[in-house]
N, C-alpha and C. Protein backbone atom coordinates (compact mmCIF):
# COMPACT_ATOMS: atom_id res chain seq x y z
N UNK A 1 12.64 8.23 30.77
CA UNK A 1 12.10 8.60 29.47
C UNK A 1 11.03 7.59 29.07
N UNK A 2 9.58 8.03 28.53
CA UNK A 2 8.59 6.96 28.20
C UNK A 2 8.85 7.02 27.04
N UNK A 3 9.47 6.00 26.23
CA UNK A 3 9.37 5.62 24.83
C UNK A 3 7.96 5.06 24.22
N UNK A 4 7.49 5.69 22.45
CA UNK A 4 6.39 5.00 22.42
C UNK A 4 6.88 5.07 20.35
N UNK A 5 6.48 4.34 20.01
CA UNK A 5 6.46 4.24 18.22
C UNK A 5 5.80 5.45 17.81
N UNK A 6 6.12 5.84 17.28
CA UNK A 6 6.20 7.58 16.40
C UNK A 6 5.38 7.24 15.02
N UNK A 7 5.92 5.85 14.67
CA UNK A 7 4.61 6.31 13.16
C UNK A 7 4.96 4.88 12.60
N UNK A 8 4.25 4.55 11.64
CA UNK A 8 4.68 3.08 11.04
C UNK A 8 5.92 3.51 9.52
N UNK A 9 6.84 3.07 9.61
CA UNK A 9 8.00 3.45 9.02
C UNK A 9 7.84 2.54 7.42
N UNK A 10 7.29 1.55 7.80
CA UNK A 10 7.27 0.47 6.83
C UNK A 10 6.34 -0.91 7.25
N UNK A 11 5.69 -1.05 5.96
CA UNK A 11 4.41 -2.03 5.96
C UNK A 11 4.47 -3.07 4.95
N UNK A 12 3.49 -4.54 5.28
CA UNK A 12 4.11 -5.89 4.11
C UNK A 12 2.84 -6.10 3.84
N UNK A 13 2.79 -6.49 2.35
CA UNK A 13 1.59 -7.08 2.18
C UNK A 13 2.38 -8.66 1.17
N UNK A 14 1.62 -9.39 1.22
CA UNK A 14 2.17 -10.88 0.09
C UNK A 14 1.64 -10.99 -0.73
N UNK A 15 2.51 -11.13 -2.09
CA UNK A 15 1.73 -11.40 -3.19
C UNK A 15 2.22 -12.69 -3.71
N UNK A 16 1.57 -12.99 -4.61
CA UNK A 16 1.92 -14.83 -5.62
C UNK A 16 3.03 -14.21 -6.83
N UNK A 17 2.79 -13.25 -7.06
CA UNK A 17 3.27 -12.54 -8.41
C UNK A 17 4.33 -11.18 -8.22
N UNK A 18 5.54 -11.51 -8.15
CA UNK A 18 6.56 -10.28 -8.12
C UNK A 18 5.77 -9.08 -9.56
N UNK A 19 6.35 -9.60 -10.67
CA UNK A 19 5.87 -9.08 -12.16
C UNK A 19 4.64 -8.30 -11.78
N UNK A 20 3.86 -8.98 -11.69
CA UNK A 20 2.10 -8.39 -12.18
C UNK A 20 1.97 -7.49 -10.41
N UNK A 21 2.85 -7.44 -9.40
CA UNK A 21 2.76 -6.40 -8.21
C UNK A 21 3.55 -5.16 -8.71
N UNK A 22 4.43 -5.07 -9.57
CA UNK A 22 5.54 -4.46 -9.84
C UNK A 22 4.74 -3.33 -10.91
N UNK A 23 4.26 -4.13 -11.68
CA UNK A 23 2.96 -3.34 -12.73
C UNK A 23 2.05 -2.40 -12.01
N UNK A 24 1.45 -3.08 -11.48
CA UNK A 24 0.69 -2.22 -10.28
C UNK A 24 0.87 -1.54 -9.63
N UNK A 25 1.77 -2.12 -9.00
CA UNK A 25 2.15 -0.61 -7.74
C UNK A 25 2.45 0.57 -8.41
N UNK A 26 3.79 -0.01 -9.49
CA UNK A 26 3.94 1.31 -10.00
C UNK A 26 3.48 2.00 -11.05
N UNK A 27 2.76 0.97 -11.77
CA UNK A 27 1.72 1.63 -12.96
C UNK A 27 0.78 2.20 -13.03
N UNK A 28 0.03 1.50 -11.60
CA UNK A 28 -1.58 2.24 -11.51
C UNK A 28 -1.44 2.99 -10.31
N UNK A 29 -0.67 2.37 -9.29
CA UNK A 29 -0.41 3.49 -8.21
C UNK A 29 0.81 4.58 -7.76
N UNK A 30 2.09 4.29 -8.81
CA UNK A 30 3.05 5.79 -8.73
C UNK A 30 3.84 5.27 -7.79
N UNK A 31 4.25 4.40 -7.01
CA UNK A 31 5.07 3.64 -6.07
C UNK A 31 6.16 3.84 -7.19
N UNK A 32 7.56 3.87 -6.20
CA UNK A 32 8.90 4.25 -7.03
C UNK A 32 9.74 2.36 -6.14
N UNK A 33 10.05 1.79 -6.79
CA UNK A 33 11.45 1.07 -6.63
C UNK A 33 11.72 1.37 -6.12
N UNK A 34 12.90 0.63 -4.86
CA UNK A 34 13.55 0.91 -3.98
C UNK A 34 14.46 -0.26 -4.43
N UNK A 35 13.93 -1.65 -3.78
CA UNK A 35 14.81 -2.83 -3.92
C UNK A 35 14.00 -3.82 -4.62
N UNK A 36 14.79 -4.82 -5.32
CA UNK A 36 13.85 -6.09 -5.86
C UNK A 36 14.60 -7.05 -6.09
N UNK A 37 14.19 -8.18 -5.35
CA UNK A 37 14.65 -9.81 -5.43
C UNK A 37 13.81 -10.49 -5.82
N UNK A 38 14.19 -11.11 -6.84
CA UNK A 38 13.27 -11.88 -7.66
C UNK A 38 12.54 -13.41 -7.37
N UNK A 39 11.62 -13.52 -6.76
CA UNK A 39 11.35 -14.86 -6.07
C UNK A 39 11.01 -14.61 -4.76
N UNK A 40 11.60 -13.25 -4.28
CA UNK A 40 11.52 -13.07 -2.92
C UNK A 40 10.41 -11.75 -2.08
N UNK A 41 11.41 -10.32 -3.19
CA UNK A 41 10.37 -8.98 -2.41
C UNK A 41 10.79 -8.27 -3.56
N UNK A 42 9.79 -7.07 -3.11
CA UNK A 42 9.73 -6.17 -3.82
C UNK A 42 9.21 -5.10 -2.73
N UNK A 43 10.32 -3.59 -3.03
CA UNK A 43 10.29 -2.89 -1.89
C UNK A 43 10.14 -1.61 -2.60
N UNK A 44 8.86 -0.74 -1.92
CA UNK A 44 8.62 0.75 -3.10
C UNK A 44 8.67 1.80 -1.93
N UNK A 45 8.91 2.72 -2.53
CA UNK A 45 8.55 3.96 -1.70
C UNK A 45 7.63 4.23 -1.87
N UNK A 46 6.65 4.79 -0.30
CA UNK A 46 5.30 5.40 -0.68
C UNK A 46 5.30 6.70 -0.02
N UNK A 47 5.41 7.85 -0.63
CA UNK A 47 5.89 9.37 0.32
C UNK A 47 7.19 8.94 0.79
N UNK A 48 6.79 9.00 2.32
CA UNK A 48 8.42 9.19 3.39
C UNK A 48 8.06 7.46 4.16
N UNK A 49 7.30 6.57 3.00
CA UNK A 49 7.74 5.66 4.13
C UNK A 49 7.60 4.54 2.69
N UNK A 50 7.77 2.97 3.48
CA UNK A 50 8.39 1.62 2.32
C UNK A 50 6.93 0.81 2.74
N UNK A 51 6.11 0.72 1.31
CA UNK A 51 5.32 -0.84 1.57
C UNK A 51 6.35 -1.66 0.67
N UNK A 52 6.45 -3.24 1.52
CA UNK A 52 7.19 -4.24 1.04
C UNK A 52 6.46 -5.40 0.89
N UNK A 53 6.99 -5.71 -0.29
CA UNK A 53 6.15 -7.00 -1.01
C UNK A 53 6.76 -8.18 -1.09
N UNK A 54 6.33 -9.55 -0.42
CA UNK A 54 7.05 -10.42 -0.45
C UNK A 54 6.52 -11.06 -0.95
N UNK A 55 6.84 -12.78 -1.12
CA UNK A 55 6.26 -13.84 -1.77
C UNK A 55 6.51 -14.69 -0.53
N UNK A 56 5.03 -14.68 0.41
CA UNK A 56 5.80 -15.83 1.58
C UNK A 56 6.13 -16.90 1.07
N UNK A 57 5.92 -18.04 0.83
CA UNK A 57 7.15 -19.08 0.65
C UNK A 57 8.72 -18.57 1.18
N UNK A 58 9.18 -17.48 0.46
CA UNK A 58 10.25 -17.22 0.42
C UNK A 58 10.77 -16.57 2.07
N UNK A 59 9.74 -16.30 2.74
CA UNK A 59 10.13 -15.25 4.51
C UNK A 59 10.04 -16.48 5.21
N UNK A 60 9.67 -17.50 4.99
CA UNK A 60 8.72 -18.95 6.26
C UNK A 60 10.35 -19.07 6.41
N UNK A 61 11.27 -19.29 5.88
CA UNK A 61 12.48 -20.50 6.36
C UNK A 61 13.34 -19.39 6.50
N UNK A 62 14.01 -20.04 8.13
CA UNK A 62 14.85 -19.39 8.77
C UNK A 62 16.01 -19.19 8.33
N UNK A 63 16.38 -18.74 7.82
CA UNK A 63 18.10 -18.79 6.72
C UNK A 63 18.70 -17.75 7.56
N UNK A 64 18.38 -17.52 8.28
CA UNK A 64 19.65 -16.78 9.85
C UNK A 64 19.93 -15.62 9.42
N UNK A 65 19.51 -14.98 8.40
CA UNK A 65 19.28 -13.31 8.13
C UNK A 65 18.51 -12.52 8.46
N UNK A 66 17.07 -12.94 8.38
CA UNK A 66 15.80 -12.25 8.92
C UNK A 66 15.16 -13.24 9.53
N UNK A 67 14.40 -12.67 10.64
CA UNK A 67 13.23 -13.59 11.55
C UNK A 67 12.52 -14.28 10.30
N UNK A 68 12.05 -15.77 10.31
CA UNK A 68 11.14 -15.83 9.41
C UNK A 68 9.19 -15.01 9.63
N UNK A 69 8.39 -14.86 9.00
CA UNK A 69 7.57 -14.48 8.30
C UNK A 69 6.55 -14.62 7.73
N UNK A 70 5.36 -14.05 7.51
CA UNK A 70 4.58 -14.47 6.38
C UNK A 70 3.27 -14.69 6.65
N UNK A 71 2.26 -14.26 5.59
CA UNK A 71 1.14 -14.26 6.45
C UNK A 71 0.08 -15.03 4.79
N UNK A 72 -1.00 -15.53 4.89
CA UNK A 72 -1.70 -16.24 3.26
C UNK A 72 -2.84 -15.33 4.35
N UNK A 73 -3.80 -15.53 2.46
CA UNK A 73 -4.96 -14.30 2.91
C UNK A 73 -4.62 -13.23 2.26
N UNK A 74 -5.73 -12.07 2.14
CA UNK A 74 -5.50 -10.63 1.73
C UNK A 74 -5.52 -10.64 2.83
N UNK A 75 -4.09 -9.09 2.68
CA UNK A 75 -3.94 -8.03 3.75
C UNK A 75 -4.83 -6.49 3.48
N UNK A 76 -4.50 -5.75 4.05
CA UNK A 76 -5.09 -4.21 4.40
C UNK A 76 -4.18 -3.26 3.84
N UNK A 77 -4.18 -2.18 3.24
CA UNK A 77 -3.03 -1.40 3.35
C UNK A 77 -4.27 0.05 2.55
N UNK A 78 -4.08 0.97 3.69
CA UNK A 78 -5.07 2.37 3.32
C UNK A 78 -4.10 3.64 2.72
N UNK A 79 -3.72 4.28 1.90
CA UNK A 79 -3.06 5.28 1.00
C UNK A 79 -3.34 6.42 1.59
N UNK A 80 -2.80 7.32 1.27
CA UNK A 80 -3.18 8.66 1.56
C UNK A 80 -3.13 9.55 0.56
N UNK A 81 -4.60 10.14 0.36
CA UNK A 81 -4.60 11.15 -0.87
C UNK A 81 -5.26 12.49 -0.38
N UNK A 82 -4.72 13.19 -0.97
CA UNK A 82 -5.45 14.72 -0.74
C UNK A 82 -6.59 15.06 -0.40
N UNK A 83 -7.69 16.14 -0.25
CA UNK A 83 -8.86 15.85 -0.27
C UNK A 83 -9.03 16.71 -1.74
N UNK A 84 -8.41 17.44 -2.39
CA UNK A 84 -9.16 17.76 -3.33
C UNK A 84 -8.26 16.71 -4.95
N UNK A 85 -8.27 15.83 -4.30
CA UNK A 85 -7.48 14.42 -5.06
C UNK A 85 -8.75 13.19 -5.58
N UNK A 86 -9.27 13.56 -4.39
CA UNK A 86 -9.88 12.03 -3.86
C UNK A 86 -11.21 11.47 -5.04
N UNK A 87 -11.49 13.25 -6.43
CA UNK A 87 -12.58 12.05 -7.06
C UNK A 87 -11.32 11.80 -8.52
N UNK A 88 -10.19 11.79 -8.37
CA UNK A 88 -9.65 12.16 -9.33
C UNK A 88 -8.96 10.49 -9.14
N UNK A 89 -8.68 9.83 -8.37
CA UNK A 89 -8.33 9.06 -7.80
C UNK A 89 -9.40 7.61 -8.51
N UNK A 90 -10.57 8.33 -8.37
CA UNK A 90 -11.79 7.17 -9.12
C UNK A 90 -11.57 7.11 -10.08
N UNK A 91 -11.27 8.29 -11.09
CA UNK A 91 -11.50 8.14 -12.59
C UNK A 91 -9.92 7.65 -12.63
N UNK A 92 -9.13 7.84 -12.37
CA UNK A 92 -7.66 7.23 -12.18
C UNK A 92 -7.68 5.80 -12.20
N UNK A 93 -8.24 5.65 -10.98
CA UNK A 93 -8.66 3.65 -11.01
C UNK A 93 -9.01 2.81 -12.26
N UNK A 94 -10.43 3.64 -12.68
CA UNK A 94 -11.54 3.23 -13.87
C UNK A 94 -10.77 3.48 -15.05
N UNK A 95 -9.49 4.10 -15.01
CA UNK A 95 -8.50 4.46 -16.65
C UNK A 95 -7.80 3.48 -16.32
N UNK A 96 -7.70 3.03 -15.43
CA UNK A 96 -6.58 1.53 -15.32
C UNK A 96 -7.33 0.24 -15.60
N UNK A 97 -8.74 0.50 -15.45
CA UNK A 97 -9.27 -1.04 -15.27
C UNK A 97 -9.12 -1.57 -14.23
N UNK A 98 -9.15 -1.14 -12.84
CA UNK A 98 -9.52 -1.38 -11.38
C UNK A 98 -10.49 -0.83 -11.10
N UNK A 99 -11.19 -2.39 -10.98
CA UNK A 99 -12.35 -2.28 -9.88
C UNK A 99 -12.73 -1.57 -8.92
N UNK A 100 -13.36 -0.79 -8.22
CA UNK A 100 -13.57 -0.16 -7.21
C UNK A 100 -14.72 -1.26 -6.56
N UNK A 101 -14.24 -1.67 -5.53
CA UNK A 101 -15.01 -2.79 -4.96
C UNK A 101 -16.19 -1.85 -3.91
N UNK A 102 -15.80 -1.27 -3.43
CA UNK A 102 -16.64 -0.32 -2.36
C UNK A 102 -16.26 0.96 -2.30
N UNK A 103 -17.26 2.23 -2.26
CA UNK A 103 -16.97 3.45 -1.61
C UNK A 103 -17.87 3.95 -0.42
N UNK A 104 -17.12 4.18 0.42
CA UNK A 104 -18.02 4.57 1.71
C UNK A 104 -17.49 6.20 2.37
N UNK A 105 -18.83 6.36 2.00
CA UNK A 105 -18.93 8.31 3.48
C UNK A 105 -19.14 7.84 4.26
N UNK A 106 -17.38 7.73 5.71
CA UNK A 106 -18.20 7.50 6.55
C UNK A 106 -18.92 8.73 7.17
N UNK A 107 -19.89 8.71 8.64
CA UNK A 107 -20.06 9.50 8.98
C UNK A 107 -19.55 11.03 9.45
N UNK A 108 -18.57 11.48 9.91
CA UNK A 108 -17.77 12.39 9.90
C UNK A 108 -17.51 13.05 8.81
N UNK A 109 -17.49 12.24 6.95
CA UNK A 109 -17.77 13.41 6.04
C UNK A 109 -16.59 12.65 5.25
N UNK A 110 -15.26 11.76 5.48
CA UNK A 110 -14.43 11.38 4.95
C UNK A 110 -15.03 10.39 4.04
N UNK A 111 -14.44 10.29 2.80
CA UNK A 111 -14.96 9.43 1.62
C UNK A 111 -13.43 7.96 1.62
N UNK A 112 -14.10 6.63 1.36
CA UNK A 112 -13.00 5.89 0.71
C UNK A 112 -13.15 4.83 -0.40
N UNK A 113 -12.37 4.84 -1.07
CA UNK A 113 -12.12 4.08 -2.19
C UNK A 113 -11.75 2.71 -1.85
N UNK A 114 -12.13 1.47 -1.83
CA UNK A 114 -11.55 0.20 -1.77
C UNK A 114 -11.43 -0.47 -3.24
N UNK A 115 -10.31 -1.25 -3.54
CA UNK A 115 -10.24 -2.58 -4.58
C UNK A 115 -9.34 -3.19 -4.06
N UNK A 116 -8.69 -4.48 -4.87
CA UNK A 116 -7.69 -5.49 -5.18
C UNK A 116 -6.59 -5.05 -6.00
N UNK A 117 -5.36 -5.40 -5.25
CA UNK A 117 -4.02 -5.60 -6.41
C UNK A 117 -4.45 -7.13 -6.74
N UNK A 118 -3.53 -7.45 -7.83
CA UNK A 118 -3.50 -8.58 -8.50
C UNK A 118 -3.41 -9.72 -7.54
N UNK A 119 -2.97 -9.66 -6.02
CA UNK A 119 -2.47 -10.73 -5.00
C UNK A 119 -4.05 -11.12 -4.38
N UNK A 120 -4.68 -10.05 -4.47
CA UNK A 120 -6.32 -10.03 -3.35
C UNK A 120 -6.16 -9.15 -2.66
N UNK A 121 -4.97 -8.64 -2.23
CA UNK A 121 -5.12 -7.70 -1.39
C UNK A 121 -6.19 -6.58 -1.11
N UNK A 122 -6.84 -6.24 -0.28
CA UNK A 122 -7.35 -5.13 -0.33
C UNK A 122 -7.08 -3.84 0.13
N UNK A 123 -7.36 -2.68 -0.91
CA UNK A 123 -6.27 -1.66 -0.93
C UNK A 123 -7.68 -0.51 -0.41
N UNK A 124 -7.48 0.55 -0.13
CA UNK A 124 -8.15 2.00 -0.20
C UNK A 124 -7.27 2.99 0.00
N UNK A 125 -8.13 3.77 -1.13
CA UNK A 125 -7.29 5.34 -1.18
C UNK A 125 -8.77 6.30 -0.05
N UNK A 126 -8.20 6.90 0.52
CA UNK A 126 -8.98 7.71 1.47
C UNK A 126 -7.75 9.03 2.22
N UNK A 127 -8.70 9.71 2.86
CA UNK A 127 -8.03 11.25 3.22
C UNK A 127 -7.63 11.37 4.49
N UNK A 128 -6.61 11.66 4.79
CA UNK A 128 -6.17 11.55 6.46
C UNK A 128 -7.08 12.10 7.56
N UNK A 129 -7.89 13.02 6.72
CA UNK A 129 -9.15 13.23 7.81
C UNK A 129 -10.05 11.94 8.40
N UNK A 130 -9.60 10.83 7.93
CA UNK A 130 -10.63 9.76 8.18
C UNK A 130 -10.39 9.92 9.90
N UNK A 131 -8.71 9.93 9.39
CA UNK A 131 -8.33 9.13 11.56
C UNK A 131 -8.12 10.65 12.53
N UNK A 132 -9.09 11.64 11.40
CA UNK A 132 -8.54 12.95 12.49
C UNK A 132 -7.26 13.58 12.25
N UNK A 133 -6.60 13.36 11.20
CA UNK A 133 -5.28 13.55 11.14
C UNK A 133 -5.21 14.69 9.98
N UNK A 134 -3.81 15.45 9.92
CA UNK A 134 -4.03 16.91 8.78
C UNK A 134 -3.35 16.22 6.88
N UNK A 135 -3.67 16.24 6.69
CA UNK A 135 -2.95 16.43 5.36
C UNK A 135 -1.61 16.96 5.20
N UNK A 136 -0.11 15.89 5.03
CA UNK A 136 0.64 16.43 4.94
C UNK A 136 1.18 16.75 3.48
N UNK A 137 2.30 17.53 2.94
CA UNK A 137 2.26 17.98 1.86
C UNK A 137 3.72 17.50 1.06
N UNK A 138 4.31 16.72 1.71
CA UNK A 138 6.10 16.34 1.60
C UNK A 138 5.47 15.49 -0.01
N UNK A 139 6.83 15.97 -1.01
CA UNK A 139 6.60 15.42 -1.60
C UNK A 139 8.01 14.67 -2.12
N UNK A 140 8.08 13.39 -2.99
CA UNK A 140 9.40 12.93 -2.65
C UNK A 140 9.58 12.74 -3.94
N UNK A 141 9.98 12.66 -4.87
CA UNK A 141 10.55 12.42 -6.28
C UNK A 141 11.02 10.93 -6.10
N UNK A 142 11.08 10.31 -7.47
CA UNK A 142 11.04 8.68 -7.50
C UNK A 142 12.80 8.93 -8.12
């Protein structure tokens, strides 16, 4: 049997600020709670899969539960929105008071949205047509 990874199940980005990620995710972007340790992570549902938010300090030391961890710097993390979502998504941002740092068509016709959460991170909302991929429709209640 050739085994190969099926899909990314769950993704980390680090922030300085549990509070002011917690606002965000779920204020300006609709992320539902899952789990939260205070000092440590913060874990949301996004559709059918988990971005998790840590505070490295807290992943570096080996405390014999989890591998340690951790990465300084903004990370990456790209969303998935509809295509007939995607200008609704701008004025969505601009009612929150997020920046839209860049929008790019790329060639192929797909549009994306980039800014910052409160950590630096850099975020974009864009359409699964970017990577060739269909628009799925699952929707999950918080």
């Amino acid at each position: 049997m050739t085994l190969f990874a099926r899909e990314i199940l769950e993704t980390c980005l680090y922030v300085d600020d549990l509070a002011h990620a917690r606002q965000f995710y779920t204020g300006v972007l609709g992320l539902a709670v899952v789990d939260e340790h205070p000092g440590r992570h913060l874990f949301l549902r996004c559709g059918q899969r988990m971005l998790l938010l840590f505070i490295p300090a807290a992943c570096e030391v080996d405390d014999g539960s989890f591998p340690p961890h951790g990465a300084h710097g903004a990370g990456h993390v790209a969303f998935a929105a509809f295509a007939n979502e995607y200008d609704a998504w701008r004025t969505h941002l601009e009612a929150h008071a997020v920046a839209i740092e860049r929008e790019i068509t790329w060639p192929h016709g797909p549009r994306s949205l980039y800014f910052r959460d409160p950590a630096g991170n850099s975020l974009e909302v864009t359409v699964p047509a970017l990577w060739q991929l269909n628009e799925q429709r699952t929707i999950i209640s918080p």
